[in-house]
PDB file of N, CA and C in Angstrom:
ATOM      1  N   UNK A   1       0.836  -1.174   0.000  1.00  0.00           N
ATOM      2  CA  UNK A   1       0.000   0.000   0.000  1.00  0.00           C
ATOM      3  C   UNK A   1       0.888   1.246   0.000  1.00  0.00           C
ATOM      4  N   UNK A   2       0.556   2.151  -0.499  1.00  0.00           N
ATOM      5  CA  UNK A   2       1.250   3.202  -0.617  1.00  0.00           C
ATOM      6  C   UNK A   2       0.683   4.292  -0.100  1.00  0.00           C
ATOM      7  N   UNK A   3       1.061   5.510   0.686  1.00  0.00           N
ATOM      8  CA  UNK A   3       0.643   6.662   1.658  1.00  0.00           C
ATOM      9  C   UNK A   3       0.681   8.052   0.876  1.00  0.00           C
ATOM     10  N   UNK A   4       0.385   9.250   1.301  1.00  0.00           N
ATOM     11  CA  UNK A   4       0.465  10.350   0.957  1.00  0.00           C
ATOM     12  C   UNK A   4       0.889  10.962   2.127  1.00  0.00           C
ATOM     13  N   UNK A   5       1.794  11.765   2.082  1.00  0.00           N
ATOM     14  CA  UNK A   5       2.221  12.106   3.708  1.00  0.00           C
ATOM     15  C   UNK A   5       2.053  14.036   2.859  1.00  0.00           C
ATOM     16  N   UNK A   6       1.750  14.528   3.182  1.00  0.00           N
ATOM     17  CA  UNK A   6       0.978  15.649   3.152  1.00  0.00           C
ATOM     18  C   UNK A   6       1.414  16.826   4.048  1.00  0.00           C
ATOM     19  N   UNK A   7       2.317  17.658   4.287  1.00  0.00           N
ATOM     20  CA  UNK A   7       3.115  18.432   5.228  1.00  0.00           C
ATOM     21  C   UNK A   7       2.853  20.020   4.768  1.00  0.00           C
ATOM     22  N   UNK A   8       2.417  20.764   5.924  1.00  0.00           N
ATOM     23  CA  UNK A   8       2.303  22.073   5.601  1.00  0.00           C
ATOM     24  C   UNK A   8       3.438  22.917   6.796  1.00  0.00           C
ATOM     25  N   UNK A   9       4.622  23.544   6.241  1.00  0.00           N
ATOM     26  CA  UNK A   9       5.615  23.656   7.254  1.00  0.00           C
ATOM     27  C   UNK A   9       5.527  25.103   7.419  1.00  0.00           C
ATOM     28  N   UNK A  10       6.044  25.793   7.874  1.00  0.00           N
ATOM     29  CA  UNK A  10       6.738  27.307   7.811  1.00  0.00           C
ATOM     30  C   UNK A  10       7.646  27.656   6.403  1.00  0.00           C
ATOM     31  N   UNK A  11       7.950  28.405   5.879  1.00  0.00           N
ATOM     32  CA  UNK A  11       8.665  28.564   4.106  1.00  0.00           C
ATOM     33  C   UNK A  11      10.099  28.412   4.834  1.00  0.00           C
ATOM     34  N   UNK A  12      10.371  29.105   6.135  1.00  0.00           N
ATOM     35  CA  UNK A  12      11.535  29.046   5.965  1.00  0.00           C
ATOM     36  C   UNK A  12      12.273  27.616   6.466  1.00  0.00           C
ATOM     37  N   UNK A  13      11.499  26.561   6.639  1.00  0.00           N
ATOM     38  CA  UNK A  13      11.568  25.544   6.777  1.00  0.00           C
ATOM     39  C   UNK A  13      11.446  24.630   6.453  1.00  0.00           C
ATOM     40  N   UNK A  14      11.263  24.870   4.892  1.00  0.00           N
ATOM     41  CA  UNK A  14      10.952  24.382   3.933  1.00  0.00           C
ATOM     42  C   UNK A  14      12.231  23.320   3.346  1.00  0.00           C
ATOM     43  N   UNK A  15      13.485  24.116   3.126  1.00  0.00           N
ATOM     44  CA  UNK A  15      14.530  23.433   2.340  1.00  0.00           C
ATOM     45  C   UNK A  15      15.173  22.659   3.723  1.00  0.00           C
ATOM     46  N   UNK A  16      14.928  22.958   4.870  1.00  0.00           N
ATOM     47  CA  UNK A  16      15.425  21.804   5.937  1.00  0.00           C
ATOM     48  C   UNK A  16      14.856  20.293   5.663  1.00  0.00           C
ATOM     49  N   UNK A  17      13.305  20.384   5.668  1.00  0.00           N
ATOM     50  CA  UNK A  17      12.533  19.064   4.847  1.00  0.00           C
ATOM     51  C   UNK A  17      13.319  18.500   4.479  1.00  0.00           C
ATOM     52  N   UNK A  18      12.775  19.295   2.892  1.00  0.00           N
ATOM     53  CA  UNK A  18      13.697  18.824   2.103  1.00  0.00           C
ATOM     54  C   UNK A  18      15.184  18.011   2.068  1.00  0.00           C
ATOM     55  N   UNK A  19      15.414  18.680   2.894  1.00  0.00           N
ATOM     56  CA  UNK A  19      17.139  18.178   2.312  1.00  0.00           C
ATOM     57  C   UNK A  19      17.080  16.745   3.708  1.00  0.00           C
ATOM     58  N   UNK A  20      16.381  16.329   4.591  1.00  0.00           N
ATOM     59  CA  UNK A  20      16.215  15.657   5.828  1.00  0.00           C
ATOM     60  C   UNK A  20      15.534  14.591   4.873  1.00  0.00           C
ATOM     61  N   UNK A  21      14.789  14.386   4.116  1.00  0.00           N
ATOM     62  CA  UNK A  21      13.647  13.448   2.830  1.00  0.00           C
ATOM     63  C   UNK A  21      15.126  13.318   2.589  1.00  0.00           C
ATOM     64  N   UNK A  22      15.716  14.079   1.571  1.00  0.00           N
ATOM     65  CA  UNK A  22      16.720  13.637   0.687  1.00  0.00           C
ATOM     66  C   UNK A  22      17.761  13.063   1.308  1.00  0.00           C
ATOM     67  N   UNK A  23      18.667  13.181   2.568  1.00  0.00           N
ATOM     68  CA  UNK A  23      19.625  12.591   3.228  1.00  0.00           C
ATOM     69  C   UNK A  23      18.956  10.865   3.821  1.00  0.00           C
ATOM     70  N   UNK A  24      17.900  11.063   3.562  1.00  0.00           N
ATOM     71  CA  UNK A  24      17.374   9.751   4.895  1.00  0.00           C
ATOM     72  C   UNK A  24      16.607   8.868   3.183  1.00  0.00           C
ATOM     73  N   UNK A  25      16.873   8.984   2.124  1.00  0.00           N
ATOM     74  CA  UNK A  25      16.464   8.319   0.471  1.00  0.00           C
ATOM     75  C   UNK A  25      15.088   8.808   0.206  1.00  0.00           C
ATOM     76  N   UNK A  26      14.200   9.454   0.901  1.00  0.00           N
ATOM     77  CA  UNK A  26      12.815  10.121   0.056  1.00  0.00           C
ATOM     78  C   UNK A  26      13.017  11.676  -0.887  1.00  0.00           C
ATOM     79  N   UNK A  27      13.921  11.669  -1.829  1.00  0.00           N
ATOM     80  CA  UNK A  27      13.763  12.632  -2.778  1.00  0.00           C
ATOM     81  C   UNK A  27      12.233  12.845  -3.281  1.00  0.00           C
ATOM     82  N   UNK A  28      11.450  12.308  -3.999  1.00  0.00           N
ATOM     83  CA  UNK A  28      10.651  12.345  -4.209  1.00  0.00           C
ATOM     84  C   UNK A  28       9.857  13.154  -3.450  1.00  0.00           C
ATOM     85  N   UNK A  29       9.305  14.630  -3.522  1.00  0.00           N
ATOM     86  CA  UNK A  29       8.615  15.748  -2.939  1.00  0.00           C
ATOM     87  C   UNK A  29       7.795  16.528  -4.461  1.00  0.00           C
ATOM     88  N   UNK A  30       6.685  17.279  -4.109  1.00  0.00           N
ATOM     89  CA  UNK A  30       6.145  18.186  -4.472  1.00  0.00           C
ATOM     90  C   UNK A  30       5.827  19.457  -3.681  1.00  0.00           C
ATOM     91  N   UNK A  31       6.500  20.187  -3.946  1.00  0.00           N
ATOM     92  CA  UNK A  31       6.256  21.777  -2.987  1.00  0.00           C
ATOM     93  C   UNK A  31       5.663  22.948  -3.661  1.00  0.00           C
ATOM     94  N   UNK A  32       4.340  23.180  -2.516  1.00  0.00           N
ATOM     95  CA  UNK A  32       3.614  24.474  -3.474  1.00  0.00           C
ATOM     96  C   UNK A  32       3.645  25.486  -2.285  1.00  0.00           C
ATOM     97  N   UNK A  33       3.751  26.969  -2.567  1.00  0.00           N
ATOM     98  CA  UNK A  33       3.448  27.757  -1.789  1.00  0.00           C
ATOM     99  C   UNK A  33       1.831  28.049  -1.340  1.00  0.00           C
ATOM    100  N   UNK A  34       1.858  27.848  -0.176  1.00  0.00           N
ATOM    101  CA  UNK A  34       0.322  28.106   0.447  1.00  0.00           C
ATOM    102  C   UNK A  34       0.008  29.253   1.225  1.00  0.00           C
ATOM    103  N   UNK A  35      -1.056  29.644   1.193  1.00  0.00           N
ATOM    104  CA  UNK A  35      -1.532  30.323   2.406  1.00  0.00           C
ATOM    105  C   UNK A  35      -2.578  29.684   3.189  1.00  0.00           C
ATOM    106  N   UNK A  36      -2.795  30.262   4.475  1.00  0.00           N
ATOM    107  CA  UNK A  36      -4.017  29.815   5.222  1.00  0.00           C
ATOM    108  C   UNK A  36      -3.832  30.180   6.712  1.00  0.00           C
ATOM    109  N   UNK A  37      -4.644  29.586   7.545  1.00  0.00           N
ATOM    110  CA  UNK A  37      -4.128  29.792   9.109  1.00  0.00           C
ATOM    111  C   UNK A  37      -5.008  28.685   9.452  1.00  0.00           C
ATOM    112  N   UNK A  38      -4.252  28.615  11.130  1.00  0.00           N
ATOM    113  CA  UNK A  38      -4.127  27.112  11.818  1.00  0.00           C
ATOM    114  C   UNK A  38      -5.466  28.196  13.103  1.00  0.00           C
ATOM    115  N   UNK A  39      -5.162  27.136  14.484  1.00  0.00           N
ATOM    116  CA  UNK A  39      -5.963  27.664  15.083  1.00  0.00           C
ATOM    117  C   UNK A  39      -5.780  28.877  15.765  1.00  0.00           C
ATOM    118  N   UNK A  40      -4.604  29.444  15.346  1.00  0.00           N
ATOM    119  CA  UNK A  40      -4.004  30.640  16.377  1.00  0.00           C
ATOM    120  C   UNK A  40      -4.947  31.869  15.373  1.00  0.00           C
ATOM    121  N   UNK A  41      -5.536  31.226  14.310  1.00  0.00           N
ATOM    122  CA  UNK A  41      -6.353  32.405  13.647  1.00  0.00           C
ATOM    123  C   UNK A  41      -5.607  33.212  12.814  1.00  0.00           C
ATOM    124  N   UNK A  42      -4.300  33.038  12.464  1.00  0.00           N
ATOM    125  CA  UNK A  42      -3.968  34.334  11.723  1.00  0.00           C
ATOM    126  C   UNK A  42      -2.952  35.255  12.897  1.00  0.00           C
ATOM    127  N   UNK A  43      -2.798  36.182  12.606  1.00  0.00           N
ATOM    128  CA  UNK A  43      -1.780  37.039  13.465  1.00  0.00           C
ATOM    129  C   UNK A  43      -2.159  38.540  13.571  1.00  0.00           C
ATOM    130  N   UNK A  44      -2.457  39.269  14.813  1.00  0.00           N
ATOM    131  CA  UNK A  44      -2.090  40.541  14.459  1.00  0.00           C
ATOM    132  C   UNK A  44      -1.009  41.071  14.713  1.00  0.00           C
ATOM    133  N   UNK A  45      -0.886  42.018  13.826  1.00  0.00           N
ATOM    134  CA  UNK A  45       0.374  43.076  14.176  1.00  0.00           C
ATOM    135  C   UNK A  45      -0.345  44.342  14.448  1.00  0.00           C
ATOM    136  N   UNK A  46      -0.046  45.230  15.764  1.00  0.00           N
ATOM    137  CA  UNK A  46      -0.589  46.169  15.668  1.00  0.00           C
ATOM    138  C   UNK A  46      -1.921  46.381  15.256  1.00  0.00           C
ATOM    139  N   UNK A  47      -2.878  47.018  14.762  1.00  0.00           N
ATOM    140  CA  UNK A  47      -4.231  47.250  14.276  1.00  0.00           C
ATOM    141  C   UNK A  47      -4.495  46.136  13.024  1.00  0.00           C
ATOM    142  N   UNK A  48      -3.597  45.727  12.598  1.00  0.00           N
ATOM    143  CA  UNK A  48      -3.480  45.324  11.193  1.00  0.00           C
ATOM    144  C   UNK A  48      -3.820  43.840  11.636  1.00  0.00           C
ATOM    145  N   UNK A  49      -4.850  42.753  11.183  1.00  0.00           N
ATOM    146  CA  UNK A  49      -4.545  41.425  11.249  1.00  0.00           C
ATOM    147  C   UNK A  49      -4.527  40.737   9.941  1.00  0.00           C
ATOM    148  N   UNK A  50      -4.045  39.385   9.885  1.00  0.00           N
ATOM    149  CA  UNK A  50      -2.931  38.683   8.605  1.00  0.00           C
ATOM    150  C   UNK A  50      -3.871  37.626   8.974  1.00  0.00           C
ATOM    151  N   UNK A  51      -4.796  37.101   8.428  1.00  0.00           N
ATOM    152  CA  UNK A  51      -5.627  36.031   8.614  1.00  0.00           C
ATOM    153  C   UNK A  51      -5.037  34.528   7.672  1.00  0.00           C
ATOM    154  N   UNK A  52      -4.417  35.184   6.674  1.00  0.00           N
ATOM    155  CA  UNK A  52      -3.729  33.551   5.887  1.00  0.00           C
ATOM    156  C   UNK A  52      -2.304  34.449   6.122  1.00  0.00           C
ATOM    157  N   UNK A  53      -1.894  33.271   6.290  1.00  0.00           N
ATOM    158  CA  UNK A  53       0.006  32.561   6.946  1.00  0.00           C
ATOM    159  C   UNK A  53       0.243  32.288   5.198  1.00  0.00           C
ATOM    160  N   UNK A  54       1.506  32.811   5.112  1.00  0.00           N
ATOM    161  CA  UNK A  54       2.280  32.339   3.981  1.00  0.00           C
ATOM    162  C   UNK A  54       2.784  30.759   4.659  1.00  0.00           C
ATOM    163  N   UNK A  55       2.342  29.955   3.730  1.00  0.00           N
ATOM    164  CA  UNK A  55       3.146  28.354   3.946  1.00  0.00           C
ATOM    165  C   UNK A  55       3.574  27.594   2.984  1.00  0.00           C
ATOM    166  N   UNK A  56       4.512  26.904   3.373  1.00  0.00           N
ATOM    167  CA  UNK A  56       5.085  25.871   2.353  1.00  0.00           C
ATOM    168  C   UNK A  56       4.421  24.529   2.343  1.00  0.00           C
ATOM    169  N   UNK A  57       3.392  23.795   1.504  1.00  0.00           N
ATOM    170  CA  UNK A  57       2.863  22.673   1.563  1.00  0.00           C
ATOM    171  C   UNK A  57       3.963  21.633   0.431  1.00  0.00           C
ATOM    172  N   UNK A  58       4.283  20.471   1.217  1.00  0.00           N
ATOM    173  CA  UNK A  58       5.173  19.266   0.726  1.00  0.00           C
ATOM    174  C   UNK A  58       4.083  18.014   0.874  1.00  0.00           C
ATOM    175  N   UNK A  59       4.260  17.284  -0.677  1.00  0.00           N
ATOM    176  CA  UNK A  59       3.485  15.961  -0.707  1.00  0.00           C
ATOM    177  C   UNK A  59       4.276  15.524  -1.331  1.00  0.00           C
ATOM    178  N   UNK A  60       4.577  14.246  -0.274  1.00  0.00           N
ATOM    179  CA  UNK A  60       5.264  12.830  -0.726  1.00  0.00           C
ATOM    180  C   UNK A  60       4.509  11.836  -1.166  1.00  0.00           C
ATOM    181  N   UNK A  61       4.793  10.522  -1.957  1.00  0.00           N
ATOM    182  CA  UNK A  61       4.118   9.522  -1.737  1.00  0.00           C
ATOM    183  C   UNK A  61       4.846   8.496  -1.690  1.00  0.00           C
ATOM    184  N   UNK A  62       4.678   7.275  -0.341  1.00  0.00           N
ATOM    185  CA  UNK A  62       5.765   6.445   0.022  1.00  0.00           C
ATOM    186  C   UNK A  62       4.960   5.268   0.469  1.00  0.00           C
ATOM    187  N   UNK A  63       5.793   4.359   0.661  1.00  0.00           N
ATOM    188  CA  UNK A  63       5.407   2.923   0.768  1.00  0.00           C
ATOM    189  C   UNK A  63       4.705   3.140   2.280  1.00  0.00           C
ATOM    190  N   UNK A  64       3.717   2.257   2.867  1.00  0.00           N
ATOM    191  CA  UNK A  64       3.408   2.636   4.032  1.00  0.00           C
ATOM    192  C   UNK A  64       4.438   1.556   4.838  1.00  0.00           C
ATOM    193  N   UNK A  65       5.273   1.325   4.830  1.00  0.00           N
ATOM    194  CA  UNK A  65       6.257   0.534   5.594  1.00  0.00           C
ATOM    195  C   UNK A  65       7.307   1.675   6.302  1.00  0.00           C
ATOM    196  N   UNK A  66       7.435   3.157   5.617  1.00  0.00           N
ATOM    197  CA  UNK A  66       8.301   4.196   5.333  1.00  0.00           C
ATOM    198  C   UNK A  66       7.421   5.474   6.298  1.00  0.00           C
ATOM    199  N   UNK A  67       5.999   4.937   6.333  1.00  0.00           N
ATOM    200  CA  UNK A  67       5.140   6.130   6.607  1.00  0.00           C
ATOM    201  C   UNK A  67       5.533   6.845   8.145  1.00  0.00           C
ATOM    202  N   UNK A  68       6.085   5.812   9.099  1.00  0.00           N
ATOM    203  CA  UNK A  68       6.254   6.543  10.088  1.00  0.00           C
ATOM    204  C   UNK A  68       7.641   7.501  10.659  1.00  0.00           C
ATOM    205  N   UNK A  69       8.721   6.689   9.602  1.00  0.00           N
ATOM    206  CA  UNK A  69       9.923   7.262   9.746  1.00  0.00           C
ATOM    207  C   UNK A  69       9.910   8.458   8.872  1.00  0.00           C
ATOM    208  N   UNK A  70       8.835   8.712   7.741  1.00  0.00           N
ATOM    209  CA  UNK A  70       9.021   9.691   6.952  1.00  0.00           C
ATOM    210  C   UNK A  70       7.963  11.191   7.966  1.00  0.00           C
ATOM    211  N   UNK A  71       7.302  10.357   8.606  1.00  0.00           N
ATOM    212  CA  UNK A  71       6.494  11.276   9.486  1.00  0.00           C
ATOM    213  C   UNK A  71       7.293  11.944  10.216  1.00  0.00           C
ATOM    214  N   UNK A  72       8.571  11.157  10.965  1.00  0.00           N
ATOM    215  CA  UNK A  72       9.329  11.512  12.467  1.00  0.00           C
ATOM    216  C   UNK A  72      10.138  12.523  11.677  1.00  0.00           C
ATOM    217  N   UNK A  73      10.692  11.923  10.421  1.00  0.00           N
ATOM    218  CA  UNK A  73      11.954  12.825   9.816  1.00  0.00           C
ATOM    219  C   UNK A  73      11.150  14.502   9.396  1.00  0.00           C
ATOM    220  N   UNK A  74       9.908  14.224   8.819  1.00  0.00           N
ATOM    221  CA  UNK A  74       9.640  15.698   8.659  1.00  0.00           C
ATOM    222  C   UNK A  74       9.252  16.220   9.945  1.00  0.00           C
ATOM    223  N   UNK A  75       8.921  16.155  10.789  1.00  0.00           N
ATOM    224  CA  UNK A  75       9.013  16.595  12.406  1.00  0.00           C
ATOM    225  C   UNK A  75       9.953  17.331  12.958  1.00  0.00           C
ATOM    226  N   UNK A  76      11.013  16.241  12.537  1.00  0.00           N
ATOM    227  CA  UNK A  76      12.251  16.930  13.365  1.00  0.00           C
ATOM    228  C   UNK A  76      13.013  17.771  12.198  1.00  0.00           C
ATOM    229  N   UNK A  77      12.669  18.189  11.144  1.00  0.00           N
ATOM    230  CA  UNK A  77      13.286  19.215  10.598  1.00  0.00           C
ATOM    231  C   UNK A  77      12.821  19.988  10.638  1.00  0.00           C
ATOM    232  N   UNK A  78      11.140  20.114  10.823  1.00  0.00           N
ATOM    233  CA  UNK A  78      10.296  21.284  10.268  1.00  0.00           C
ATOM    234  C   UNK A  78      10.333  22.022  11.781  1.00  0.00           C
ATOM    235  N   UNK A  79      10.139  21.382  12.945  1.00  0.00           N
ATOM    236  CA  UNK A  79       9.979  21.667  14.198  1.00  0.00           C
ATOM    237  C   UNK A  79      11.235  23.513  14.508  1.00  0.00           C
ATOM    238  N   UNK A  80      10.660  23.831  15.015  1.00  0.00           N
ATOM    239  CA  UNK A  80      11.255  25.192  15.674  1.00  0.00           C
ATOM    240  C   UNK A  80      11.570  25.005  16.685  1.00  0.00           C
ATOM    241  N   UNK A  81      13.076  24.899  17.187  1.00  0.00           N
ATOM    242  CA  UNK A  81      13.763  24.904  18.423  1.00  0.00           C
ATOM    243  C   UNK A  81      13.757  23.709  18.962  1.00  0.00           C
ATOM    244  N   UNK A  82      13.675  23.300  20.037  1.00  0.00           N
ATOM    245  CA  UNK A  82      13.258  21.922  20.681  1.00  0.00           C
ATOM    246  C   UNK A  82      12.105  21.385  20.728  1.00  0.00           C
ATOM    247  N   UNK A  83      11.262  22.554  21.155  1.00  0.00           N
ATOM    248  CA  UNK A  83       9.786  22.246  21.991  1.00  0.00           C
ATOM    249  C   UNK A  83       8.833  22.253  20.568  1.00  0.00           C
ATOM    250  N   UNK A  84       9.313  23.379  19.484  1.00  0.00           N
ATOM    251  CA  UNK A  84       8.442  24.007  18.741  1.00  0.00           C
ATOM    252  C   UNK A  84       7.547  24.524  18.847  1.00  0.00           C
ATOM    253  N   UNK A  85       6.532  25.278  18.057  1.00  0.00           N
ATOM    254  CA  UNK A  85       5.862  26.363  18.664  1.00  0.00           C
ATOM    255  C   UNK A  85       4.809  26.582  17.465  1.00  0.00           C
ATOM    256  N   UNK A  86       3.774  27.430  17.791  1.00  0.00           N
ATOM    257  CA  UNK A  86       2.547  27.548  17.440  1.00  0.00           C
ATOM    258  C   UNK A  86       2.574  28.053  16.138  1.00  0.00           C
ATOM    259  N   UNK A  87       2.188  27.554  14.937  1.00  0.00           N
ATOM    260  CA  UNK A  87       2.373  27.641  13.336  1.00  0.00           C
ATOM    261  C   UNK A  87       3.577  27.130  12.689  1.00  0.00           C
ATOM    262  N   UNK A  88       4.044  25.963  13.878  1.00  0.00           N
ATOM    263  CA  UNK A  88       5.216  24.794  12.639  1.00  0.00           C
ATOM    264  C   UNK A  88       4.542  24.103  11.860  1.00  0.00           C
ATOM    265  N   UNK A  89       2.938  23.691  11.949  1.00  0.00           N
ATOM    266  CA  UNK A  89       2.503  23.170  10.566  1.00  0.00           C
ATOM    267  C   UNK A  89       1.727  22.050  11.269  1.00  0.00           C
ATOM    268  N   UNK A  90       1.166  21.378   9.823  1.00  0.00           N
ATOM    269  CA  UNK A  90       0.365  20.128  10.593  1.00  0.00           C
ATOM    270  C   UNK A  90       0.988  19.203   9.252  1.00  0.00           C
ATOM    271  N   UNK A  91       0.198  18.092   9.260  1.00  0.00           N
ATOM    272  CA  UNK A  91       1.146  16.603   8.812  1.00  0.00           C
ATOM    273  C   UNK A  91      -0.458  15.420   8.640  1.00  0.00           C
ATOM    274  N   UNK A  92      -0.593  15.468   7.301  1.00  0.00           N
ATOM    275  CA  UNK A  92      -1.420  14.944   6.959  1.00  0.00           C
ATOM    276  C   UNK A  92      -1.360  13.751   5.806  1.00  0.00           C
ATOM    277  N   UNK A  93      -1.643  12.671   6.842  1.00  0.00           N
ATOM    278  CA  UNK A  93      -1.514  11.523   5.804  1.00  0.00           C
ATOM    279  C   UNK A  93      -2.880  10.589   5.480  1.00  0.00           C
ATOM    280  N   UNK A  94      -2.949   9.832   3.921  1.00  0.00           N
ATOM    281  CA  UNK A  94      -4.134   9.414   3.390  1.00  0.00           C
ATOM    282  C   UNK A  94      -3.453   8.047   2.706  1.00  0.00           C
ATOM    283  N   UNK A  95      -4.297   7.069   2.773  1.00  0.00           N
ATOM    284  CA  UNK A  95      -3.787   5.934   1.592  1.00  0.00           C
ATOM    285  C   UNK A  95      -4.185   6.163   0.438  1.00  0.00           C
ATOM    286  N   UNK A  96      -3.088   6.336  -0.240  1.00  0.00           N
ATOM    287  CA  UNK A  96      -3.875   6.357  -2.176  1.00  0.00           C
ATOM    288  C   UNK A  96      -4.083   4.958  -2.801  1.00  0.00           C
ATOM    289  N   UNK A  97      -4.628   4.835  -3.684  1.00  0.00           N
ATOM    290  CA  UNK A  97      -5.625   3.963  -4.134  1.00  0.00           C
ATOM    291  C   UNK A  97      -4.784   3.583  -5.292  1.00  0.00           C
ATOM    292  N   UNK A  98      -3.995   4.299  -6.228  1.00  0.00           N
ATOM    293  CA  UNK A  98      -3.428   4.286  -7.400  1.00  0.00           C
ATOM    294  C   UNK A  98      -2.410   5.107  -7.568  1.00  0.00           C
ATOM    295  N   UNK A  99      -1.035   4.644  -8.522  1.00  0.00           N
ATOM    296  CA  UNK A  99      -0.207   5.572  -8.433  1.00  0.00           C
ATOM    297  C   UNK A  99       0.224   5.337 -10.095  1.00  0.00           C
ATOM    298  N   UNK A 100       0.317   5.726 -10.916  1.00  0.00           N
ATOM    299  CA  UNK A 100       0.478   5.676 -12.387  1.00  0.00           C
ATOM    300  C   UNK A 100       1.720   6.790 -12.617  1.00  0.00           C
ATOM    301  N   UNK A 101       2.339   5.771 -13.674  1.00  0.00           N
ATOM    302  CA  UNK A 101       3.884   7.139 -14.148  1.00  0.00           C
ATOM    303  C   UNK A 101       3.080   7.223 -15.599  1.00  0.00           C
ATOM    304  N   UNK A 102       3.149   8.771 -15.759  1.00  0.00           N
ATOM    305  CA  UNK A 102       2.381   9.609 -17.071  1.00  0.00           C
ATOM    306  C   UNK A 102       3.112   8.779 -18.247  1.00  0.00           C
ATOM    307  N   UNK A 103       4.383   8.862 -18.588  1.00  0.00           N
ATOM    308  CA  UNK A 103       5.095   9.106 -19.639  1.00  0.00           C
ATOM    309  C   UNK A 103       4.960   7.594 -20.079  1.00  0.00           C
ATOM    310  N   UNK A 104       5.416   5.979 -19.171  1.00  0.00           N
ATOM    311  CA  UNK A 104       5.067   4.791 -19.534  1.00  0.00           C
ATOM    312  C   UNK A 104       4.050   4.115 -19.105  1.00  0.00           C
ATOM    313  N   UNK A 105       2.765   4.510 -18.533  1.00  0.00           N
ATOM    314  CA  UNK A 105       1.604   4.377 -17.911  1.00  0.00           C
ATOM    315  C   UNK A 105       1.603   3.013 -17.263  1.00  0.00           C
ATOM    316  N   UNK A 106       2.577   2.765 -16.888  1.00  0.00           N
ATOM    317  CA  UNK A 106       3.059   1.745 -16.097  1.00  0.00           C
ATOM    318  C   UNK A 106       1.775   2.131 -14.544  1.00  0.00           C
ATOM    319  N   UNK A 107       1.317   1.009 -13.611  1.00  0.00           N
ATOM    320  CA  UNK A 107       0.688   1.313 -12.599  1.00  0.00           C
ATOM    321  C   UNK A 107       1.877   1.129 -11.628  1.00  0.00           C
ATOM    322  N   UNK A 108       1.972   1.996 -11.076  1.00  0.00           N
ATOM    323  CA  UNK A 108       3.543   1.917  -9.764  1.00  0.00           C
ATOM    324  C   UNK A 108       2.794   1.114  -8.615  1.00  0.00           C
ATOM    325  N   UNK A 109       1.554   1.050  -8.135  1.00  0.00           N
ATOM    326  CA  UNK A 109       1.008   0.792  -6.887  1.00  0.00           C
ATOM    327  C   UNK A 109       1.004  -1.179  -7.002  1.00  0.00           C
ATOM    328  N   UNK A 110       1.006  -1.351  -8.402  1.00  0.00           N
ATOM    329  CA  UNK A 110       0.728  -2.711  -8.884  1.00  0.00           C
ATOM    330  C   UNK A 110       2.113  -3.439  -8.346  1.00  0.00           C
ATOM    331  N   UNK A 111       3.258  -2.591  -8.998  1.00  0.00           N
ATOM    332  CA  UNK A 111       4.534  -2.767  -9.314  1.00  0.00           C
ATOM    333  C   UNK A 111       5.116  -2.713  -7.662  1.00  0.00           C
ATOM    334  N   UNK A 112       4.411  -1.782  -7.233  1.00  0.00           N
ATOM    335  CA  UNK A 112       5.004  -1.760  -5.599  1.00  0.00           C
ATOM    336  C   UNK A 112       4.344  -2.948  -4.299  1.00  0.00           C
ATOM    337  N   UNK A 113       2.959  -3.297  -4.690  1.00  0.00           N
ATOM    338  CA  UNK A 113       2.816  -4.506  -4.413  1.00  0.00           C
ATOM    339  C   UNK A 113       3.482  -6.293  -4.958  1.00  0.00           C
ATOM    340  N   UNK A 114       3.895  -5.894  -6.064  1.00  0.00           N
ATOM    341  CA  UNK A 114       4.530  -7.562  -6.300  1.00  0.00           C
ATOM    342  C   UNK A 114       6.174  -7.088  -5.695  1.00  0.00           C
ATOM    343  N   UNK A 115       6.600  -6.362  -5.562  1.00  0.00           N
ATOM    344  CA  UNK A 115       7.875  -5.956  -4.875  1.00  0.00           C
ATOM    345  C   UNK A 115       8.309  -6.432  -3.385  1.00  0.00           C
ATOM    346  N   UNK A 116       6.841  -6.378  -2.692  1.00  0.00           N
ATOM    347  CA  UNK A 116       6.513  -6.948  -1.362  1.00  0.00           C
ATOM    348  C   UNK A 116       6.177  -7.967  -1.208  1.00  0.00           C
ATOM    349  N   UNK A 117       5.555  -8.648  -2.278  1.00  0.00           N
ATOM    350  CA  UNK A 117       5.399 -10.243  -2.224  1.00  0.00           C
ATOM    351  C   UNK A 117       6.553 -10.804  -2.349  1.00  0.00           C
TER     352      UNK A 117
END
């Protein structure tokens, strides 16, 4: 079975991910810039309030054998300081159903189950 691990971090915490996926063998990322806000609502400054957070959203997709070490590893990069703190992100994972490569329409999810047999 294969996972979607789904990560919405801070931007500037973005290429730490990254490069923590890539040192530990999950290259495989998609990164889009997001906005939004968590439960802290947004931020004010002064009179002024910022209701969507600039964020960096990262989607992997990995074997679910991988799902929990790929969980811990984006944790401990994305995390702020030790304790971390309120808008390091949330971490959202789903089982996908199908995974197809465009170019040889090969089914990967097929290919990744007889791999495990």
């Amino acid at each position: 079975m294969m996972i979607m691990v789904r990560a919405i971090v801070r931007p500037e915490k973005a290429d730490d991910v990254l490069a923590a996926l890539m040192d530990n063998g999950f290259p495989a990322v998609t990164k889009y810039s997001v906005a939004g806000r968590g439960k802290q609502r947004g931020i004010k400054i002064g009179e002024v309030t910022y209701d969507e957070i600039p964020k960096t959203m990262l989607m992997s997709v990995v074997n679910a054998a991988d799902k929990d070490f790929v969980i811990t590893t984006i944790m401990n990069a994305a995390r702020s300081g030790t304790k971390g703190a309120f808008g390091d992100g949330k971490i959202f994972v789903s089982e996908v159903e199908d995974v197809y490569t465009i170019s040889s329409g090969v089914n990967d999810t097929a290919a990744a189950s007889e791999e495990a047999a």
